[in-house]
N, C-alpha and C. Protein backbone atom coordinates (compact mmCIF):
# COMPACT_ATOMS: atom_id res chain seq x y z
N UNK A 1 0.84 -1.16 0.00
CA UNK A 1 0.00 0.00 0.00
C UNK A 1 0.90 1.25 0.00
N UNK A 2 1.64 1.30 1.47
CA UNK A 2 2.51 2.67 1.01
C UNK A 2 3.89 2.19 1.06
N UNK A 3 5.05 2.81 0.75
CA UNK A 3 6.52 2.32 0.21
C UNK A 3 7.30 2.43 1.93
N UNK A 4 6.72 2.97 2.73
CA UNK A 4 7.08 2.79 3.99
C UNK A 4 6.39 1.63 4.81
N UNK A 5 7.69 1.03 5.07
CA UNK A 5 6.88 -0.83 6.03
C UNK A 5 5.90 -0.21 7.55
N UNK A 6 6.86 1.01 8.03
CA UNK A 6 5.99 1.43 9.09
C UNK A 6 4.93 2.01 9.19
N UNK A 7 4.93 2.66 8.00
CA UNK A 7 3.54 3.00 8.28
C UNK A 7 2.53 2.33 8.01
N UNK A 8 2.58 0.86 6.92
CA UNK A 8 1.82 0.02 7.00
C UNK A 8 1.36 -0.55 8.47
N UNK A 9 2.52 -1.13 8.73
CA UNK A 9 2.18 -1.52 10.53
C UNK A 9 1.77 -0.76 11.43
N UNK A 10 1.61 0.35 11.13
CA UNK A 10 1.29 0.98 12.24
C UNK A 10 -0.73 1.54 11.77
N UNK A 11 -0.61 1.86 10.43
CA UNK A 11 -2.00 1.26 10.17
C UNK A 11 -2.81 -0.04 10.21
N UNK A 12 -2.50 -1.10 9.91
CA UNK A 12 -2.36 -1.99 10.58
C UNK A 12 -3.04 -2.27 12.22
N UNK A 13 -1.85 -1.64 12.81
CA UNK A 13 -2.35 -2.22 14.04
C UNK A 13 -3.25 -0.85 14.60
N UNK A 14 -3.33 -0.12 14.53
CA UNK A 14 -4.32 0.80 14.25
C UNK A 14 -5.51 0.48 14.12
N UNK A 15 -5.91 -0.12 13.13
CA UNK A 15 -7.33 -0.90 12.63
C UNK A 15 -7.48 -1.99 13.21
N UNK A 16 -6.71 -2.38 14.01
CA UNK A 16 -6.76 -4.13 14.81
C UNK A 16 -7.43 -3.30 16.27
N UNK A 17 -6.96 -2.56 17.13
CA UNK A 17 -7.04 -1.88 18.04
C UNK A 17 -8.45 -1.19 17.78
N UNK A 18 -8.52 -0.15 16.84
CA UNK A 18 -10.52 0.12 16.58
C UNK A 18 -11.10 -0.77 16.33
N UNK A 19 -11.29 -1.78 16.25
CA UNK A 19 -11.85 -3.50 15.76
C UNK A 19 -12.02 -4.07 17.47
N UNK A 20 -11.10 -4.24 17.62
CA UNK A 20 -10.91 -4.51 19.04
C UNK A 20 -11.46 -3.67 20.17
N UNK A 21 -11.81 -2.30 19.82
CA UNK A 21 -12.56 -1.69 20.56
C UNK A 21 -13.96 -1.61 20.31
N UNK A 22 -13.93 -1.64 18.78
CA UNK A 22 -15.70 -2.01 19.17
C UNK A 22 -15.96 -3.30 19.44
N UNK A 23 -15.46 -4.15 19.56
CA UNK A 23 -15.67 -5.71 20.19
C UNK A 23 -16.07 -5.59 21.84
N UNK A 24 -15.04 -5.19 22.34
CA UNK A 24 -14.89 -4.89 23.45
C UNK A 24 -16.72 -3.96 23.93
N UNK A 25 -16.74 -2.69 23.25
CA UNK A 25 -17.93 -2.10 23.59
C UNK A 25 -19.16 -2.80 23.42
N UNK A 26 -19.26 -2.94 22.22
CA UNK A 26 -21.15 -4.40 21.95
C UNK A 26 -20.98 -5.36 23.25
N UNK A 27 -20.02 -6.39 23.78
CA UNK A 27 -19.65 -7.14 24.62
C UNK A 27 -20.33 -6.27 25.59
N UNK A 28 -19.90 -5.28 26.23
CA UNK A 28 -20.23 -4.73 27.72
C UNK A 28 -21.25 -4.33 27.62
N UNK A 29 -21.78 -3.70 25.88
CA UNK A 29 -23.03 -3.09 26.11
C UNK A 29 -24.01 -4.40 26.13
N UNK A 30 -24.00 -5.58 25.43
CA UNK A 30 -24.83 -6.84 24.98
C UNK A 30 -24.93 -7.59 26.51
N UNK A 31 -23.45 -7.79 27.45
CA UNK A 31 -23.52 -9.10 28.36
C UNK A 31 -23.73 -8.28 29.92
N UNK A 32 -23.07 -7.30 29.61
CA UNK A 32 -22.46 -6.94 31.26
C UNK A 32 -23.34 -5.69 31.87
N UNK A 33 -24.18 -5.01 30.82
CA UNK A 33 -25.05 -3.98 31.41
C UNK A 33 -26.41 -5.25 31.80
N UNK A 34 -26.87 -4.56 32.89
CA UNK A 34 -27.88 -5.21 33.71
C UNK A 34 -29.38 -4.48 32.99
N UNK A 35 -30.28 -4.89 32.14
CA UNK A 35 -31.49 -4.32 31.82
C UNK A 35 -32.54 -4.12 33.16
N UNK A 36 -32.94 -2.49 32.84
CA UNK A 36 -34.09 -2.34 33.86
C UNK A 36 -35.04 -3.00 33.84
N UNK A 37 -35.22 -3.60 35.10
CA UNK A 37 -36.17 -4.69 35.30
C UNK A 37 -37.33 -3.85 35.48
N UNK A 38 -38.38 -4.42 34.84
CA UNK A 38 -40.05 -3.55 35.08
C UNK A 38 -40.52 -4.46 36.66
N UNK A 39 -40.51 -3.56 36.85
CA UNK A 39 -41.38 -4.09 38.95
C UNK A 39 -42.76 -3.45 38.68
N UNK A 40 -43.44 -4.53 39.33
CA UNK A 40 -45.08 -4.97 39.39
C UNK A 40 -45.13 -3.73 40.36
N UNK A 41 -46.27 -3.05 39.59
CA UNK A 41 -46.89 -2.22 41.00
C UNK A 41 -47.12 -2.66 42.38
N UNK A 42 -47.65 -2.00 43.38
CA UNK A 42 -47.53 -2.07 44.57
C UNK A 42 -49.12 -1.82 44.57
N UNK A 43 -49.81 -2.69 45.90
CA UNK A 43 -51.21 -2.92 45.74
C UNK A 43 -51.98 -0.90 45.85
N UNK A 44 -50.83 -0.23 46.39
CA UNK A 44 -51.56 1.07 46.99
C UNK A 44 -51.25 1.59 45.81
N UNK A 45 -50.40 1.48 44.65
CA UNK A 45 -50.90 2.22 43.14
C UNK A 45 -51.54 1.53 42.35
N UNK A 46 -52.08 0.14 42.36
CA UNK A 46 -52.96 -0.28 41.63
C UNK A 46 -54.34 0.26 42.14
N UNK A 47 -54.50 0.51 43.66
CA UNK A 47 -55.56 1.22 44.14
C UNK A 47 -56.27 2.43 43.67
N UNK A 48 -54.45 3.32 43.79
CA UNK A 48 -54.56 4.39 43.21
C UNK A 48 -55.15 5.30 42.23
N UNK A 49 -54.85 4.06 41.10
CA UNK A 49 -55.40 4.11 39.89
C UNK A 49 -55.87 3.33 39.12
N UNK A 50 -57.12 3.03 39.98
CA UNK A 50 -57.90 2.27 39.38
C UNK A 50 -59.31 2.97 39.38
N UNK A 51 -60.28 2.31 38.50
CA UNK A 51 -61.47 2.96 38.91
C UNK A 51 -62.49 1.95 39.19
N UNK A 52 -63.58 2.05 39.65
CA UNK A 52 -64.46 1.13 40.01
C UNK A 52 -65.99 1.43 38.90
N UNK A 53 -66.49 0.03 38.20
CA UNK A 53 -67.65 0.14 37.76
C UNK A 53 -68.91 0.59 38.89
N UNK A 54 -70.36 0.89 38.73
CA UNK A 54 -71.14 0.76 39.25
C UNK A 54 -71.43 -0.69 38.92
N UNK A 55 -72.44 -1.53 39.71
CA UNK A 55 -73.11 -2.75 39.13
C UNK A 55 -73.44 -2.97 38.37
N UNK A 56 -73.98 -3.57 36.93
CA UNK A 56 -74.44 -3.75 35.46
C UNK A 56 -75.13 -4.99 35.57
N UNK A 57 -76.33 -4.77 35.27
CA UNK A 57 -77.31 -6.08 35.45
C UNK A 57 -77.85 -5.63 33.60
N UNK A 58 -77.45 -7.07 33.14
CA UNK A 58 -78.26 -6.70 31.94
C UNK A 58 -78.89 -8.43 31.05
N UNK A 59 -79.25 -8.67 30.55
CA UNK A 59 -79.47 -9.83 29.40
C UNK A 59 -78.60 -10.34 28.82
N UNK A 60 -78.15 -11.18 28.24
CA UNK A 60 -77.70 -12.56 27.52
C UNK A 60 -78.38 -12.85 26.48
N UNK A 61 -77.28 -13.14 25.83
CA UNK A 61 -78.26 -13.34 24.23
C UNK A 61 -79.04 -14.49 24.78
N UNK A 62 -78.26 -15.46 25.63
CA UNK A 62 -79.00 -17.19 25.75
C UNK A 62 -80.28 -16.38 26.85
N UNK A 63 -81.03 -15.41 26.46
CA UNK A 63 -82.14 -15.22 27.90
C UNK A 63 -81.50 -15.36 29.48
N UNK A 64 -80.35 -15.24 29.46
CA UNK A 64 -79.92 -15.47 31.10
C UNK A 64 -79.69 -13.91 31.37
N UNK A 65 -79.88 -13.68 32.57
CA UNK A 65 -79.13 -12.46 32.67
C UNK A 65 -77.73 -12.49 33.96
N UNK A 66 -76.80 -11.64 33.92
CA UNK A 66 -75.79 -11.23 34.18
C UNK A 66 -75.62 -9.81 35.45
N UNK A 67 -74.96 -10.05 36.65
CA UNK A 67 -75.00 -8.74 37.27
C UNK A 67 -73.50 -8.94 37.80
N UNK A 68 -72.87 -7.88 37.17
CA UNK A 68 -71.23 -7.32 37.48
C UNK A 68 -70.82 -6.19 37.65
N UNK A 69 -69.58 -5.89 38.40
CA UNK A 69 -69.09 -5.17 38.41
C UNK A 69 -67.40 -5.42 38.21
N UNK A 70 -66.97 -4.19 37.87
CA UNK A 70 -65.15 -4.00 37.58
C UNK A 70 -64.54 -3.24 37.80
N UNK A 71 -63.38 -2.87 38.07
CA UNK A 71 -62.83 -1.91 38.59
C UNK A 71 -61.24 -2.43 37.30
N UNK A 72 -61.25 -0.91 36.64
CA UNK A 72 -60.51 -0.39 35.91
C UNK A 72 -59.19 -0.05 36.39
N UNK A 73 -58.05 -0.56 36.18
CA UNK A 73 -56.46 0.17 36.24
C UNK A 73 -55.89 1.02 35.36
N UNK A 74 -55.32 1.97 35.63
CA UNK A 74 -54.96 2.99 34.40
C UNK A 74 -53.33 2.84 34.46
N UNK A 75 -52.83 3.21 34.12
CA UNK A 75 -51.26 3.70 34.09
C UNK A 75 -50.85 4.92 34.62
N UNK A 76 -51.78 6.24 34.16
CA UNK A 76 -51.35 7.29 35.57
C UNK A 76 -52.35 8.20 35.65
N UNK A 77 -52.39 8.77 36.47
CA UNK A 77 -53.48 10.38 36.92
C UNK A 77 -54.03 10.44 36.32
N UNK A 78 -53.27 10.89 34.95
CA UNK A 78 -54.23 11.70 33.59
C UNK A 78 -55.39 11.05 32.99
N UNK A 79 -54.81 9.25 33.04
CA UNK A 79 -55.90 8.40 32.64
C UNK A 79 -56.94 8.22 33.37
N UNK A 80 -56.53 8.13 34.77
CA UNK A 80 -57.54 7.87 35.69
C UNK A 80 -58.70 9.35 35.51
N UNK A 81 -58.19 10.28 35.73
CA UNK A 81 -59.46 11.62 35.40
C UNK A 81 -59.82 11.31 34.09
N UNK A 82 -59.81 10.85 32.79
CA UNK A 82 -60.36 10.63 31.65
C UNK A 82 -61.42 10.34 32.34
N UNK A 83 -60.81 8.21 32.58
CA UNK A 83 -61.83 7.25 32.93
C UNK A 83 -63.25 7.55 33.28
N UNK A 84 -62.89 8.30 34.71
CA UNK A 84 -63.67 8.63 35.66
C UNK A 84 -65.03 9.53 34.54
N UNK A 85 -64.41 10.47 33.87
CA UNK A 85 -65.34 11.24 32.72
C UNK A 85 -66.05 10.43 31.68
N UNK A 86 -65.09 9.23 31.45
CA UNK A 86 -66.01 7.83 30.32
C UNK A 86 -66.85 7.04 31.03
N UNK A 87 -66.81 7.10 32.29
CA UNK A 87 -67.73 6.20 32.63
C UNK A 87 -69.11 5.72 32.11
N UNK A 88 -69.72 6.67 31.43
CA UNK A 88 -71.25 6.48 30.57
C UNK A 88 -70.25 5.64 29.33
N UNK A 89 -69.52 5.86 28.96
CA UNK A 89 -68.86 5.13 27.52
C UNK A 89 -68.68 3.81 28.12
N UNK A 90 -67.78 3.50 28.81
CA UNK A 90 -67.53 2.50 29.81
C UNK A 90 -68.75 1.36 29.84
N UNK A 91 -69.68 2.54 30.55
CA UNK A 91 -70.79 1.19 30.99
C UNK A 91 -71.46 0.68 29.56
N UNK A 92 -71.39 1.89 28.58
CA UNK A 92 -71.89 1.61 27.54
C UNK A 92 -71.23 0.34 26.85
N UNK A 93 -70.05 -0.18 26.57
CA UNK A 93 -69.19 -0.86 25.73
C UNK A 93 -69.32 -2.02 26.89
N UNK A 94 -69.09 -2.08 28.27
CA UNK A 94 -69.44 -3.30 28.91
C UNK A 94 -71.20 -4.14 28.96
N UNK A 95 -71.67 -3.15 28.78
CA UNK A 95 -73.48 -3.75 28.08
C UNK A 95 -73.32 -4.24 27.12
N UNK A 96 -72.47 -3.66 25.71
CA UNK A 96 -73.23 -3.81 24.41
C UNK A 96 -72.26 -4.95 24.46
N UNK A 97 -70.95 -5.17 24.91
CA UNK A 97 -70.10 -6.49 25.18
C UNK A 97 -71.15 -7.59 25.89
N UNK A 98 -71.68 -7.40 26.83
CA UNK A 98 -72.40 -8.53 27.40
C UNK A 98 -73.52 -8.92 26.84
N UNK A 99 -74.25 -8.10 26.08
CA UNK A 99 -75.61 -8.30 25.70
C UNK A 99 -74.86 -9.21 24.25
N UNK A 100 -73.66 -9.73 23.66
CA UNK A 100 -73.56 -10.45 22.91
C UNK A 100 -72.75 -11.58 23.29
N UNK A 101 -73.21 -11.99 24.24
CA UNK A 101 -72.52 -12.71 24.65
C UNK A 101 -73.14 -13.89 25.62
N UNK A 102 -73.17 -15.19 24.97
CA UNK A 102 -73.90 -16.26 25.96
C UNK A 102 -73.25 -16.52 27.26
N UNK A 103 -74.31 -17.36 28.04
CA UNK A 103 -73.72 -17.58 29.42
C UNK A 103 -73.02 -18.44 29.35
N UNK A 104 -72.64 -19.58 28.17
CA UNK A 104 -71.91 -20.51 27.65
C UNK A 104 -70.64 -19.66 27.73
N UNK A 105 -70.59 -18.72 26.96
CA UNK A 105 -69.29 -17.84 26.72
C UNK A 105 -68.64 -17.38 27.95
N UNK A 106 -69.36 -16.73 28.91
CA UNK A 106 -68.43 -16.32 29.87
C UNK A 106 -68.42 -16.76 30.87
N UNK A 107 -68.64 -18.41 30.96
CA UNK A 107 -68.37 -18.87 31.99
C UNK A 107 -66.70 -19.93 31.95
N UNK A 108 -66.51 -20.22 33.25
CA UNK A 108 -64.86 -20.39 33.55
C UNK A 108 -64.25 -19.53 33.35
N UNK A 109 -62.69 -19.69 33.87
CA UNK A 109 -61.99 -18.85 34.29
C UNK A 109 -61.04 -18.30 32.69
N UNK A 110 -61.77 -19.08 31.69
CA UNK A 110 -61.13 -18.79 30.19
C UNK A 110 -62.17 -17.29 29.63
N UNK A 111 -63.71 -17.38 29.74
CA UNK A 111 -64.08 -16.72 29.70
C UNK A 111 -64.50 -15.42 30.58
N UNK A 112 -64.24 -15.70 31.93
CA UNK A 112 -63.96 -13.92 32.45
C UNK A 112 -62.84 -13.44 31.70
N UNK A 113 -61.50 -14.17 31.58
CA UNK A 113 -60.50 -13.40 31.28
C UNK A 113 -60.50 -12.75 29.67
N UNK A 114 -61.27 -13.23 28.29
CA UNK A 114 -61.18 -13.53 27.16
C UNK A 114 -62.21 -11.80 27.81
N UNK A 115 -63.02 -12.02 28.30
CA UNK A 115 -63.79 -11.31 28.37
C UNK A 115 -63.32 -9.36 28.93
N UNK A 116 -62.29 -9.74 29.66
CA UNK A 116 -61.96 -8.51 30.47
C UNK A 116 -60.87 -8.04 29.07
N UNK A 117 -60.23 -8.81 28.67
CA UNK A 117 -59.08 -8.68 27.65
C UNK A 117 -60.02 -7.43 26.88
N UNK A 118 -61.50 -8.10 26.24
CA UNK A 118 -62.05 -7.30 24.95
C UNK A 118 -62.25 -6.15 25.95
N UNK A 119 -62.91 -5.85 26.73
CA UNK A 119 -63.49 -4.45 27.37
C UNK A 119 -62.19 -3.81 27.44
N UNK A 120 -61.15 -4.17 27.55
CA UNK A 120 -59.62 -3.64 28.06
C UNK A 120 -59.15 -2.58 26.51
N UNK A 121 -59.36 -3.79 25.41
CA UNK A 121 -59.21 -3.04 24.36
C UNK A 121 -59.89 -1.76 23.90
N UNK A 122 -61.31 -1.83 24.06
CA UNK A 122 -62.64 -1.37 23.37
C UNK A 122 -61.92 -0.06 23.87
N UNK A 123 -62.06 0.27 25.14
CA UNK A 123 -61.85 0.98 26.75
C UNK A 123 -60.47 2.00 26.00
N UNK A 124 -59.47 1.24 25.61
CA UNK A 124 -57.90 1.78 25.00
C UNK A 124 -58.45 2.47 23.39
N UNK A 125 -59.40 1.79 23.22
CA UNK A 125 -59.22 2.74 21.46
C UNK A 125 -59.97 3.51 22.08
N UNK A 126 -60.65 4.08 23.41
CA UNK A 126 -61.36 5.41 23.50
C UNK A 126 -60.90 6.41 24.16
N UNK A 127 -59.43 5.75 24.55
CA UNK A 127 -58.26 6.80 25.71
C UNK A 127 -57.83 7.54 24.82
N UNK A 128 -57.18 8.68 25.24
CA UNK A 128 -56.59 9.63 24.59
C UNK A 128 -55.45 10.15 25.46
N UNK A 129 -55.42 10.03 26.57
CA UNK A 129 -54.47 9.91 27.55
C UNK A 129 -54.13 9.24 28.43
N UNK A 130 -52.83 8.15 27.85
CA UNK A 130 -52.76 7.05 28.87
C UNK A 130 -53.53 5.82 28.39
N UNK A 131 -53.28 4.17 29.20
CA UNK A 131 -53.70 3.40 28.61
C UNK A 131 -54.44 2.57 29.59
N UNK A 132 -55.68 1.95 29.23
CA UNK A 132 -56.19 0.66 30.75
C UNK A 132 -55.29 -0.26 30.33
N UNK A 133 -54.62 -0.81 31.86
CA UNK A 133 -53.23 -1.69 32.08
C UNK A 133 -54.03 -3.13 32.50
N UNK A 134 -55.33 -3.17 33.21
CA UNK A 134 -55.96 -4.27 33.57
C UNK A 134 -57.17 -3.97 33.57
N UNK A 135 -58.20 -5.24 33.58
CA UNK A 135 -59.59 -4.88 34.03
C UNK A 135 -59.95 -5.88 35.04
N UNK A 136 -60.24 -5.73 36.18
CA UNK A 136 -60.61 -6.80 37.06
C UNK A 136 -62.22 -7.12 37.65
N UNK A 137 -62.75 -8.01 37.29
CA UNK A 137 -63.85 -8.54 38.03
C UNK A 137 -63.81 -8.69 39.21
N UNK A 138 -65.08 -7.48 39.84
CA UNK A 138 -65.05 -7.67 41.48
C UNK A 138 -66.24 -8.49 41.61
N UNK A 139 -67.38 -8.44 40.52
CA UNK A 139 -68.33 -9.50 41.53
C UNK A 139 -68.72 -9.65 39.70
N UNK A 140 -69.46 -11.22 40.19
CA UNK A 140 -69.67 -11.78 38.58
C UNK A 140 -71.29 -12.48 39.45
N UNK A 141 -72.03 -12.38 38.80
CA UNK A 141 -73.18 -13.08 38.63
C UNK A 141 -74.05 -13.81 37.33
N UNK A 142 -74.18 -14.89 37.40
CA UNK A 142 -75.18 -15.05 35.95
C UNK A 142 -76.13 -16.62 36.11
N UNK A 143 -77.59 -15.80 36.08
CA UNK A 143 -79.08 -16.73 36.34
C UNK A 143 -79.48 -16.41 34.98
């Protein structure tokens, strides 16, 4: 390359040494940094921010009827004051959810959960600030 041997070698080892340093960096950044671990809330901020349904007694497609309630988790403040303002939306999308829905369907512990999942979604495409993180069944009834 050039008519001097040293300065080959010394480019050379030049480029062995930046090679060797980014080896060295991916390594510490890939094995040896510790990733922030996500920690489970604590029962007094799931409290925090959560909200509570009123009761909902309504029909079944199969003629049975249904009386529940839920209490909503948000992610922070901002969501929780939405919520609290959707609540008519809320109860609305947990009716028009139950009224299609047999007592076949939401019974066991496959269908509360299949069930809280959809209201969880419906609930998120109507946020605008912040997201529902859970939906929990506090009382389930169905005659």
């Amino acid at each position: 390359m050039f008519k001097n041997k040293l300065i080959n070698i010394m480019l050379i080892i030049l480029a062995a040494l930046t090679l060797l340093g980014v080896i060295v960096f991916v390594l510490f950044n890939q094995f040896l940094d510790s990733p922030e671990e996500q920690t489970e809330p604590s029962i007094d901020e799931i409290i925090n921010l959560s909200f509570d349904t009123e009761e909902i007694t309504t029909n079944l497609l199969s003629n049975d009827f249904i009386r529940a309630s839920f209490r909503i988790q948000v992610d922070n403040k901002t969501a929780l004051s939405e919520i609290k303002k959707r609540d008519f939306q809320i109860n609305n999308i947990i009716l028009r959810s139950l009224s299609n829905k047999r007592s076949s369907d939401l019974s066991g512990n496959e269908g509360i959960i299949e069930f809280e999942n959809g209201i969880r979604d419906e609930i998120n495409a109507l946020m605008q600030d912040g997201e529902v993180i859970q939906v929990y069944t506090t009382s389930w009834v169905i005659q």
